[in-house]
N, C-alpha and C. Protein backbone atom coordinates (compact mmCIF):
# COMPACT_ATOMS: atom_id res chain seq x y z
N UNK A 1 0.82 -1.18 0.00
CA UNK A 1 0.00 0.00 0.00
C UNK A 1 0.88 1.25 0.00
N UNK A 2 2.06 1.36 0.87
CA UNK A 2 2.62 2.21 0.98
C UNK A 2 3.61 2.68 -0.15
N UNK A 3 3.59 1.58 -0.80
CA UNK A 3 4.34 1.54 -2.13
C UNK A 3 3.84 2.14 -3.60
N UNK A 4 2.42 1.75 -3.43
CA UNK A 4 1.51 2.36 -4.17
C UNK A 4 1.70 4.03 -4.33
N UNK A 5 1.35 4.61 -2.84
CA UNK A 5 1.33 5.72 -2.47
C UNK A 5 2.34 6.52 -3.36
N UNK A 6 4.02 5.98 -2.60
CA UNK A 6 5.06 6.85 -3.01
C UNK A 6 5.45 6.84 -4.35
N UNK A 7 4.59 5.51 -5.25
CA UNK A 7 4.97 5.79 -7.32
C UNK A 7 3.83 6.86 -7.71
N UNK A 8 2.70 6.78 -6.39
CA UNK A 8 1.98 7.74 -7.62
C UNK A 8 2.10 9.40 -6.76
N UNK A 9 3.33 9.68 -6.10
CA UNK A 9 4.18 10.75 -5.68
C UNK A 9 5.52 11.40 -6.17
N UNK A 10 5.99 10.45 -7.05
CA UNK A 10 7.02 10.80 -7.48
C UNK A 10 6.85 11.82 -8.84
N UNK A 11 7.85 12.98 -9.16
CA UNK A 11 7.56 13.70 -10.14
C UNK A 11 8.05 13.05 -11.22
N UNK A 12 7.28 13.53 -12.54
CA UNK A 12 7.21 13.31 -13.65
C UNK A 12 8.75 14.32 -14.02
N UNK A 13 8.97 13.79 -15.88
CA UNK A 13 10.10 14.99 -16.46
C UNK A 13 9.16 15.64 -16.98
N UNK A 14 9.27 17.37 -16.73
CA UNK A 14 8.78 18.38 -18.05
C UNK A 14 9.50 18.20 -18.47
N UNK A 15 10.63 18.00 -18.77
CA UNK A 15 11.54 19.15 -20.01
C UNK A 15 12.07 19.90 -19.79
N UNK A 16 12.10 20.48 -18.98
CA UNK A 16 12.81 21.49 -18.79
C UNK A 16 13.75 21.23 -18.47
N UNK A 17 14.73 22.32 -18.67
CA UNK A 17 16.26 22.44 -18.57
C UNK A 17 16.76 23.17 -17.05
N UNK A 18 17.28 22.55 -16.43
CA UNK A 18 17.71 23.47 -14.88
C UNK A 18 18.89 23.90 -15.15
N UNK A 19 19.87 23.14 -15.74
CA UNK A 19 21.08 23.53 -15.83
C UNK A 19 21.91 23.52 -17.20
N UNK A 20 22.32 24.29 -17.86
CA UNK A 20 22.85 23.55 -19.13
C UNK A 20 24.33 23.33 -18.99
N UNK A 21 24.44 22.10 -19.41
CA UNK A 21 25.90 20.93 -19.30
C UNK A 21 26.26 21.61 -20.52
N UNK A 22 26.38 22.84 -20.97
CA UNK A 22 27.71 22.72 -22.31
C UNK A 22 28.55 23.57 -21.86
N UNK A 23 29.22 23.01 -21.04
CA UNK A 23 30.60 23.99 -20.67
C UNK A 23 31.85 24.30 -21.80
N UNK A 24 31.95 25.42 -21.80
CA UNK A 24 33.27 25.60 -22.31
C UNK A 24 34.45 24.83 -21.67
N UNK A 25 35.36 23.74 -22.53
CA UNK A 25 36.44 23.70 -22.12
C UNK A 25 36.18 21.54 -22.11
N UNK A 26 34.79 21.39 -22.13
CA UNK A 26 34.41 19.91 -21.64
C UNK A 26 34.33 19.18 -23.08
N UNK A 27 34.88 17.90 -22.91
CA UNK A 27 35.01 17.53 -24.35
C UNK A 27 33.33 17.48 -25.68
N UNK A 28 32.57 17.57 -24.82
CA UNK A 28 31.09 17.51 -25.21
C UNK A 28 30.86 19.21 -26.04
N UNK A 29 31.53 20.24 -25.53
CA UNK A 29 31.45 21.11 -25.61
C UNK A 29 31.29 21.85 -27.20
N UNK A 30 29.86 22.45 -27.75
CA UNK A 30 29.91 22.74 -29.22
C UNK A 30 29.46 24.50 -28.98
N UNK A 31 30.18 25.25 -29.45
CA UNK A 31 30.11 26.62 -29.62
C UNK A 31 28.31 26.65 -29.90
N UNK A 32 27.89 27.73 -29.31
CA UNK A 32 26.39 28.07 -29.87
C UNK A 32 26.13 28.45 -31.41
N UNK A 33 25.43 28.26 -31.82
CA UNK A 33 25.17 28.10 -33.35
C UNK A 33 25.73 27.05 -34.06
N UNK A 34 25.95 26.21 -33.59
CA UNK A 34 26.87 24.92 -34.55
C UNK A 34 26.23 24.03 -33.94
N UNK A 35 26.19 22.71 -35.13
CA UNK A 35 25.27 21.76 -34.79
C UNK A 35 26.49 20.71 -34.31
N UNK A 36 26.64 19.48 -33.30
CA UNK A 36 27.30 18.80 -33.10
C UNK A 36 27.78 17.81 -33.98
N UNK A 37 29.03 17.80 -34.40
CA UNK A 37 29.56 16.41 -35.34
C UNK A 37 29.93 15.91 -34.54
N UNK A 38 30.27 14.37 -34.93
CA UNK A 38 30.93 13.55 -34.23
C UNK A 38 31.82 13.32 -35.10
N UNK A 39 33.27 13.92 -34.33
CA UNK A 39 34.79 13.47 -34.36
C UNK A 39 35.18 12.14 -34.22
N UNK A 40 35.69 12.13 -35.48
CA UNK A 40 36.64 11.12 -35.89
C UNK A 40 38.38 10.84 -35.21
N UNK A 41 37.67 9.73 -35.03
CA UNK A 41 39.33 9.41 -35.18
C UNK A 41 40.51 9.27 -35.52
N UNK A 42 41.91 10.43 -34.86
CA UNK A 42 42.95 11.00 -36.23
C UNK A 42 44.20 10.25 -35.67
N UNK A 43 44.36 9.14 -35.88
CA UNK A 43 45.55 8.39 -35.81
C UNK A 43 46.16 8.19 -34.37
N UNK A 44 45.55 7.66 -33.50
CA UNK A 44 45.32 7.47 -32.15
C UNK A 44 45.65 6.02 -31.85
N UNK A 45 45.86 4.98 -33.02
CA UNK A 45 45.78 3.97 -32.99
C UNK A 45 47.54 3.58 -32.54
N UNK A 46 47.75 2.73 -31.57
CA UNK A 46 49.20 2.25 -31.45
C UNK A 46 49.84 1.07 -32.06
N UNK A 47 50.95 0.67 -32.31
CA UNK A 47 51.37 -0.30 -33.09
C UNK A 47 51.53 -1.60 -31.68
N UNK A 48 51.82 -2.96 -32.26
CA UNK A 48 52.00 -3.51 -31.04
C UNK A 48 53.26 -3.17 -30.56
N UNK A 49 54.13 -2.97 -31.15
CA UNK A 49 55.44 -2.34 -30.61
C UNK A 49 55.02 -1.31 -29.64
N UNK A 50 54.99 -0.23 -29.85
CA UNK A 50 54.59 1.42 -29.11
C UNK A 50 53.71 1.00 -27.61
N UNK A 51 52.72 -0.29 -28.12
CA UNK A 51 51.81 -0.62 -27.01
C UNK A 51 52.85 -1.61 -25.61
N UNK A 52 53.59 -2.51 -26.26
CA UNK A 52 54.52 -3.31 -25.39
C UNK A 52 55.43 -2.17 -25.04
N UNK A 53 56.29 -1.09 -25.19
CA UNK A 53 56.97 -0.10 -24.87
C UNK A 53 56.60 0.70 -24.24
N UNK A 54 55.28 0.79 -23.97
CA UNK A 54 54.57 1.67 -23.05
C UNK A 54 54.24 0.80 -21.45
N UNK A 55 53.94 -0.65 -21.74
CA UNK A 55 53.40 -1.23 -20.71
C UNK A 55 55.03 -2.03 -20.49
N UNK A 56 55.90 -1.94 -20.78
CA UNK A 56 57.42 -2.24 -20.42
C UNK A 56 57.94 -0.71 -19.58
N UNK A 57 57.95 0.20 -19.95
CA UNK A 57 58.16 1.56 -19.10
C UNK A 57 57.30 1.95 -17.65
N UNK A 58 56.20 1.57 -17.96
CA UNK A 58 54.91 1.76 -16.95
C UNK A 58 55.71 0.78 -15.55
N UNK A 59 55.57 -0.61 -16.42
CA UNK A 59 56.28 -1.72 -15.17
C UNK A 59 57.78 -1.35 -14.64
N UNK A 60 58.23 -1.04 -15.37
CA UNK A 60 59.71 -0.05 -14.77
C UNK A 60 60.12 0.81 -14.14
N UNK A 61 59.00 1.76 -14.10
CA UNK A 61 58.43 3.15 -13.10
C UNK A 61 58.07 2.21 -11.41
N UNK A 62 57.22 1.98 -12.30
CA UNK A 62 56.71 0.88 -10.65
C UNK A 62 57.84 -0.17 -9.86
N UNK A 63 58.40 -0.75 -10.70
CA UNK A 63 59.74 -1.61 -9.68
C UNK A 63 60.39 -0.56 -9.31
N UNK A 64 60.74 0.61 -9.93
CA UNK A 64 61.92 1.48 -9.48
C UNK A 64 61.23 2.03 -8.04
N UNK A 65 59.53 2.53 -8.21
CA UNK A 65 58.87 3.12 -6.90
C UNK A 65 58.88 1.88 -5.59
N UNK A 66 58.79 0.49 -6.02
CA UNK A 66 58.89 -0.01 -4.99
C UNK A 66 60.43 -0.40 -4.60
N UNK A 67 61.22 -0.29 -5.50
CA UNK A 67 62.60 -0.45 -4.86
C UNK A 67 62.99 0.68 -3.61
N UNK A 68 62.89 1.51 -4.33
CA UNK A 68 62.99 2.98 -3.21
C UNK A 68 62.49 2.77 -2.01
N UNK A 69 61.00 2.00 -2.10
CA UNK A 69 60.01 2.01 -0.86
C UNK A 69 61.24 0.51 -0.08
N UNK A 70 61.26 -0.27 -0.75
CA UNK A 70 62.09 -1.49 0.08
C UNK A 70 63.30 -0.78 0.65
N UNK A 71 64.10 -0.39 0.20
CA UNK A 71 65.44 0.44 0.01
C UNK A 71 65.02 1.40 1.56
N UNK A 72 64.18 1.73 1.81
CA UNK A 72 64.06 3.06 2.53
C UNK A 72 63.49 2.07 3.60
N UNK A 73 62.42 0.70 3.81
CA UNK A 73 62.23 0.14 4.98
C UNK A 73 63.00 -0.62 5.16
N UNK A 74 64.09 -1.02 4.55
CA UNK A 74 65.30 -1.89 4.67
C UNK A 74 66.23 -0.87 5.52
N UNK A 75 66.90 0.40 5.40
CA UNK A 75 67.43 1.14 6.05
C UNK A 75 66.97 1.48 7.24
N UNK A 76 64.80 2.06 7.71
CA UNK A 76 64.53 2.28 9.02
C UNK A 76 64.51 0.80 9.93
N UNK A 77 64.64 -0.66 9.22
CA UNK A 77 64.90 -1.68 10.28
C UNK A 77 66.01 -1.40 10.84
N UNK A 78 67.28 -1.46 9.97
CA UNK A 78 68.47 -0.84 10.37
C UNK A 78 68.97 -0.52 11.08
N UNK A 79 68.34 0.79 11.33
CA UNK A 79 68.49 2.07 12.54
C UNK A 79 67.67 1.79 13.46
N UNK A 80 66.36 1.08 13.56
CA UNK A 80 65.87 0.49 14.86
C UNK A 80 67.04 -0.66 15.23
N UNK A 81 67.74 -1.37 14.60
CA UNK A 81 68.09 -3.14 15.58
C UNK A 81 69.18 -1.88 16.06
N UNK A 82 70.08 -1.16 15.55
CA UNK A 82 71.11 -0.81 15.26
C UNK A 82 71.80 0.22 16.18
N UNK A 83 70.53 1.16 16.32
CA UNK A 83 71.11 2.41 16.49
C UNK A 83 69.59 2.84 17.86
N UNK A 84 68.45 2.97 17.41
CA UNK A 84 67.54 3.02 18.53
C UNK A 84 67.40 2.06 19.19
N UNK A 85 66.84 1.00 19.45
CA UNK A 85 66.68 -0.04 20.33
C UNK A 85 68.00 -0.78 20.79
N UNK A 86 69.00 0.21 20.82
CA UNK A 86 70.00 -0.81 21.43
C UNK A 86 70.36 -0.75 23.33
């Protein structure tokens, strides 16, 4: 029953517009007076080479960030056995 109630409470859409989403600057974005095309795609495509060279660099960034991170909790054990807790 109560269920009934709150579908035939809920508002309908006019149409109307509250806010308009065409921001300058947003990729959606079409100057006023111009009708929207849809952009094509201008050579965006990668080779499998370019694609393995990218995800070979990516993984290389990352061992180097966790070496640093090992490198740096390998040194504060260190200085705790070593130097504080003695």
């Amino acid at each position: 029953m109560a269920e009934e109630k709150r579908r035939k409470e809920e508002p309908e859409d006019d149409g109307r517009t509250i806010a308009k989403m065409n921001v300058e600057g947003m990729p959606w974005y079409t100057p006023p007076g111009l009708d929207a095309q849809p952009q094509e795609k201008s050579g965006l495509e990668m080779t499998r080479e370019e694609r393995s060279a990218y995800i070979w660099a990516a993984v290389r960034a990352a061992l180097l960030i966790f070496l640093v991170f090992a490198v740096v909790f390998f040194l504060f054990l260190l200085f705790c056995t070593k130097v504080w807790l003695r």
